[in-house]
N, C-alpha and C. Protein backbone atom coordinates (compact mmCIF):
# COMPACT_ATOMS: atom_id res chain seq x y z
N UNK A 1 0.85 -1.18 0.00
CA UNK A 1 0.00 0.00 0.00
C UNK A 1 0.89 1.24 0.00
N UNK A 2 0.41 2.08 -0.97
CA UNK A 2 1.69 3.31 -1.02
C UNK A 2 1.65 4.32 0.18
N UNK A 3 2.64 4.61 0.32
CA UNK A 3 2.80 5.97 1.68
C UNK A 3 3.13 7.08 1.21
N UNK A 4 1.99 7.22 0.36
CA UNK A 4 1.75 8.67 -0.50
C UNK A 4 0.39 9.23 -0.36
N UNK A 5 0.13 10.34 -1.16
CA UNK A 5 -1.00 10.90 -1.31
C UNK A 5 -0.93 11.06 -2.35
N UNK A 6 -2.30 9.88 -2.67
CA UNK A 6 -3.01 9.05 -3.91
C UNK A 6 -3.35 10.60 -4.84
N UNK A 7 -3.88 10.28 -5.85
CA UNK A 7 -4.20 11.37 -6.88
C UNK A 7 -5.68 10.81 -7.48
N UNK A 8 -6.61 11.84 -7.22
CA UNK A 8 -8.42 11.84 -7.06
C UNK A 8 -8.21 12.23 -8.32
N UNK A 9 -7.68 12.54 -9.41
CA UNK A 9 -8.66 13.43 -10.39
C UNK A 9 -8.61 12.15 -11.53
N UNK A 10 -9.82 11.66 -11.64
CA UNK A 10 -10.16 10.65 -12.75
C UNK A 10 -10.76 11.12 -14.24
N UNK A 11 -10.34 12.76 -14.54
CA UNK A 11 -10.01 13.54 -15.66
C UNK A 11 -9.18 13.78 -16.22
N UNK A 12 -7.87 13.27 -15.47
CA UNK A 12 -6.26 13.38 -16.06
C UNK A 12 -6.42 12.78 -16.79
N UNK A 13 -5.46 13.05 -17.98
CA UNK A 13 -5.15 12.41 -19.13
C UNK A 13 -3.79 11.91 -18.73
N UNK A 14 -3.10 11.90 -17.76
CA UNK A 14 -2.11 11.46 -17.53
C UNK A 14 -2.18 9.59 -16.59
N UNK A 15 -3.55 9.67 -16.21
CA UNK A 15 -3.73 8.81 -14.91
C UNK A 15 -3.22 7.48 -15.40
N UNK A 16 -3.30 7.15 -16.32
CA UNK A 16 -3.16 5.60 -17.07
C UNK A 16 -2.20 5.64 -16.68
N UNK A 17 -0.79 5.90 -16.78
CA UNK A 17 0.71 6.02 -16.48
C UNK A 17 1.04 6.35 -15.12
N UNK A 18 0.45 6.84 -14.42
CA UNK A 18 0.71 7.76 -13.09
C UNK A 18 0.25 6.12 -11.89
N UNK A 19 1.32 5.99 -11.31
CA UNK A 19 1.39 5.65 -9.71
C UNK A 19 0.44 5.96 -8.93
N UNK A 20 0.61 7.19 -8.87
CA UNK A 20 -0.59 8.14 -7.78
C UNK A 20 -1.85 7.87 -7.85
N UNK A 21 -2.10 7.48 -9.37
CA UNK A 21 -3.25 6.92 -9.56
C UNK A 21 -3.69 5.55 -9.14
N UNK A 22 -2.58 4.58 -9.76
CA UNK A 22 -3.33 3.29 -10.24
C UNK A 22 -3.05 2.66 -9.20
N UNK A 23 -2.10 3.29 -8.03
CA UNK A 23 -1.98 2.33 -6.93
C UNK A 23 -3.29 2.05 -6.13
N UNK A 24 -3.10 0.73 -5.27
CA UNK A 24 -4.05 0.42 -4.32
C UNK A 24 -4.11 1.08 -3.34
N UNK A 25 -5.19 1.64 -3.12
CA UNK A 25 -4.90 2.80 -1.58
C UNK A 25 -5.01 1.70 -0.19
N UNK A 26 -4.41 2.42 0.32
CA UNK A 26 -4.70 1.75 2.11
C UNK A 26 -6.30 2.16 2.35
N UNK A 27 -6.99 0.57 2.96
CA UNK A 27 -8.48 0.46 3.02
C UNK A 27 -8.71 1.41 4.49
N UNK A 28 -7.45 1.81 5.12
CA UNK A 28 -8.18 2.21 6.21
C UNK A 28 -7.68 3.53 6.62
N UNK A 29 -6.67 4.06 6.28
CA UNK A 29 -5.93 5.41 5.90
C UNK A 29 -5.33 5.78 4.48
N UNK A 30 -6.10 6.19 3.98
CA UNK A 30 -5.36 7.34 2.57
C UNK A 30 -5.69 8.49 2.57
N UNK A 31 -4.29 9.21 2.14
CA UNK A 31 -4.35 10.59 1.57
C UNK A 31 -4.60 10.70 0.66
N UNK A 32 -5.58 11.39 -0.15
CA UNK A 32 -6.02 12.16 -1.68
C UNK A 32 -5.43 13.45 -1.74
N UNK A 33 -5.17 13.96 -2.93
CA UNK A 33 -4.82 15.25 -3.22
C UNK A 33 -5.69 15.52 -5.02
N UNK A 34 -6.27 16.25 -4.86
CA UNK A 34 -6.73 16.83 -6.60
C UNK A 34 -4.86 18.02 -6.65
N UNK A 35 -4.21 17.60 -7.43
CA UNK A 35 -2.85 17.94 -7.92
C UNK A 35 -3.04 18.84 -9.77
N UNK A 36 -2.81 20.30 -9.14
CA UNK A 36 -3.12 20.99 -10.33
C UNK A 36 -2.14 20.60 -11.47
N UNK A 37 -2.84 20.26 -13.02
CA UNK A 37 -1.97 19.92 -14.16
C UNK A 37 -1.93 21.96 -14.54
N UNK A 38 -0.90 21.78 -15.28
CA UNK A 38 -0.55 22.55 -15.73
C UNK A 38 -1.04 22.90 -17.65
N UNK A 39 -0.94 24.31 -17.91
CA UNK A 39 -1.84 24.40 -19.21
C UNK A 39 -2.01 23.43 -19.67
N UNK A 40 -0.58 23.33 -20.24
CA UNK A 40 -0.45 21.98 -21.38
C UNK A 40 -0.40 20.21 -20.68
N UNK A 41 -0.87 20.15 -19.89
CA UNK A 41 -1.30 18.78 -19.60
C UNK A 41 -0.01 18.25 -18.98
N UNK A 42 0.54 18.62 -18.35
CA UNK A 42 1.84 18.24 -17.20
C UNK A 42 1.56 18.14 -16.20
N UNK A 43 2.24 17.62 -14.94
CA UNK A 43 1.70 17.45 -13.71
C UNK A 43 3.28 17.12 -13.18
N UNK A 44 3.16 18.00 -12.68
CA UNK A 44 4.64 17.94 -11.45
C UNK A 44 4.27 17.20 -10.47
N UNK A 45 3.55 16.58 -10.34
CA UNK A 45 3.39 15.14 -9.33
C UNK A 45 3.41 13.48 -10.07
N UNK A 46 3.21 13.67 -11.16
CA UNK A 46 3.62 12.45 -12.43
C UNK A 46 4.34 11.33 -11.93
N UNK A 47 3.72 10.09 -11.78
CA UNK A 47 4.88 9.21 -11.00
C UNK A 47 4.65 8.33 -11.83
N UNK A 48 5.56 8.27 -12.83
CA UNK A 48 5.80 6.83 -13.89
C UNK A 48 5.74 5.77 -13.68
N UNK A 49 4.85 4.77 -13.85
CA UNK A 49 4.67 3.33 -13.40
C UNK A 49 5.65 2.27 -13.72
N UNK A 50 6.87 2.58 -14.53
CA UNK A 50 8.11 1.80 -14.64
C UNK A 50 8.56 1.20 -13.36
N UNK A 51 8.24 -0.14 -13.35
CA UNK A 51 8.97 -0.92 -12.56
C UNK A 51 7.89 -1.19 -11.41
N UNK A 52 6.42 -1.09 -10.99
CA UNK A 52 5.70 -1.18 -10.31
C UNK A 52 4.75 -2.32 -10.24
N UNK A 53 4.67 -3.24 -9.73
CA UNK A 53 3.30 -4.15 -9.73
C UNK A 53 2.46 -4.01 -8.90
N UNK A 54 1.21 -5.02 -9.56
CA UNK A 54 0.18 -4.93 -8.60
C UNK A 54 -0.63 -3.80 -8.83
N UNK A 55 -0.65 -2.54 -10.08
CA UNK A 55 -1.69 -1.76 -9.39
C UNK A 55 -2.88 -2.16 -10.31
N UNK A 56 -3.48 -1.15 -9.94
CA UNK A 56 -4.93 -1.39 -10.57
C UNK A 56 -5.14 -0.85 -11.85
N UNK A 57 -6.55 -1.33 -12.53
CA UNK A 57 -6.53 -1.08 -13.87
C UNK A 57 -6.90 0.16 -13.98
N UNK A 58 -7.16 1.20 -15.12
CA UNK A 58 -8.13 2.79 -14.94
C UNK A 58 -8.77 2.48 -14.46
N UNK A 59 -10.03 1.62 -15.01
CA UNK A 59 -11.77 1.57 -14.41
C UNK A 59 -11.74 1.37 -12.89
N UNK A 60 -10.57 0.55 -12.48
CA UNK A 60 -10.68 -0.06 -10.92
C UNK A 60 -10.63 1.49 -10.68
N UNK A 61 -9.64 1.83 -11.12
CA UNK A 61 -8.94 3.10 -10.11
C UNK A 61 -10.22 4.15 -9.89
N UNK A 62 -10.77 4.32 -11.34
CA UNK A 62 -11.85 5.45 -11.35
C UNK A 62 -13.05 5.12 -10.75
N UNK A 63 -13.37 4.20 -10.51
CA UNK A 63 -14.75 3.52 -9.38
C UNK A 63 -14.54 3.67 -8.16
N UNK A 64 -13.06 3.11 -7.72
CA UNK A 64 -12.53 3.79 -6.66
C UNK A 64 -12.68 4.93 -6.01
N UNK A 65 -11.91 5.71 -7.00
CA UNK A 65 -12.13 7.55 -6.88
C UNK A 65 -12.98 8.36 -6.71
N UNK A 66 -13.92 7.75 -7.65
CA UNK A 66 -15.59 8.04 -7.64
C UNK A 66 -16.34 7.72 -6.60
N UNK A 67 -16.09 6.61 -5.69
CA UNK A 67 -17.19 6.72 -4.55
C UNK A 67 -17.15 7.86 -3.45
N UNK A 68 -18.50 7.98 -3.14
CA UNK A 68 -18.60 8.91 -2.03
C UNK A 68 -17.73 8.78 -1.15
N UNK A 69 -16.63 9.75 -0.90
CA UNK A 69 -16.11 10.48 0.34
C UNK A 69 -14.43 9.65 -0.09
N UNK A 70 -14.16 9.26 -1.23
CA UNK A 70 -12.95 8.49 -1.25
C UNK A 70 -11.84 10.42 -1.18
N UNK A 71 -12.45 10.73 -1.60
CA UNK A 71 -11.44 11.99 -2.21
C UNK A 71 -12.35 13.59 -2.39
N UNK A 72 -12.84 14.04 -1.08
CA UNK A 72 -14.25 15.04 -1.32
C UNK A 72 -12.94 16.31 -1.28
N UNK A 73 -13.04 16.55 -2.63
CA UNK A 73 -12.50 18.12 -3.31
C UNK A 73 -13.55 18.82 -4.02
C-alpha cells in the first residue's frame, strides 16, 4: 500500500501512467490530493509506473475515486 497521497482526479489524461493513480490505496488510511496539471497537460506530481506491480486497472482506479467520500474536493 503506497505511503503517498493518492491522486483523485479521474479527468487526467495522464492517470493511465501515473502511480498516484493506479496504486491500491490503504483500506483504512489514505491521503487524496486533486494535484493541479498545468496548461499543457503536465503534472509535477507524475509518478511513472516503470517498474511497479500490482496496481490497478483505470476503471478499478476510477470507481474507486468516484465513490462517495474516497477523495471530497
Amino acid at each position: 500500500m503506497p505511503d503517498i497521497s493518492m491522486c483523485a482526479d479521474s479527468a487526467c489524461p495522464l492517470r493511465a501512467g501515473c502511480y498516484r493513480y493506479l496504486a491500491a490505496p490503504n483500506p483504512y488510511r489514505q491521503s487524496w490530493a486533486w494535484f493541479k496539471r498545468g496548461d499543457d497537460g503536465t503534472c509535477n506530481h507524475h509518478s511513472p509506473i516503470e517498474g511497479w506491480g500490482g496496481l490497478r486497472t483505470v476503471d478499478q482506479a476510477d470507481a474507486d475515486n468516484n465513490r462517495p467520500g474516497a477523495a471530497d474536493g
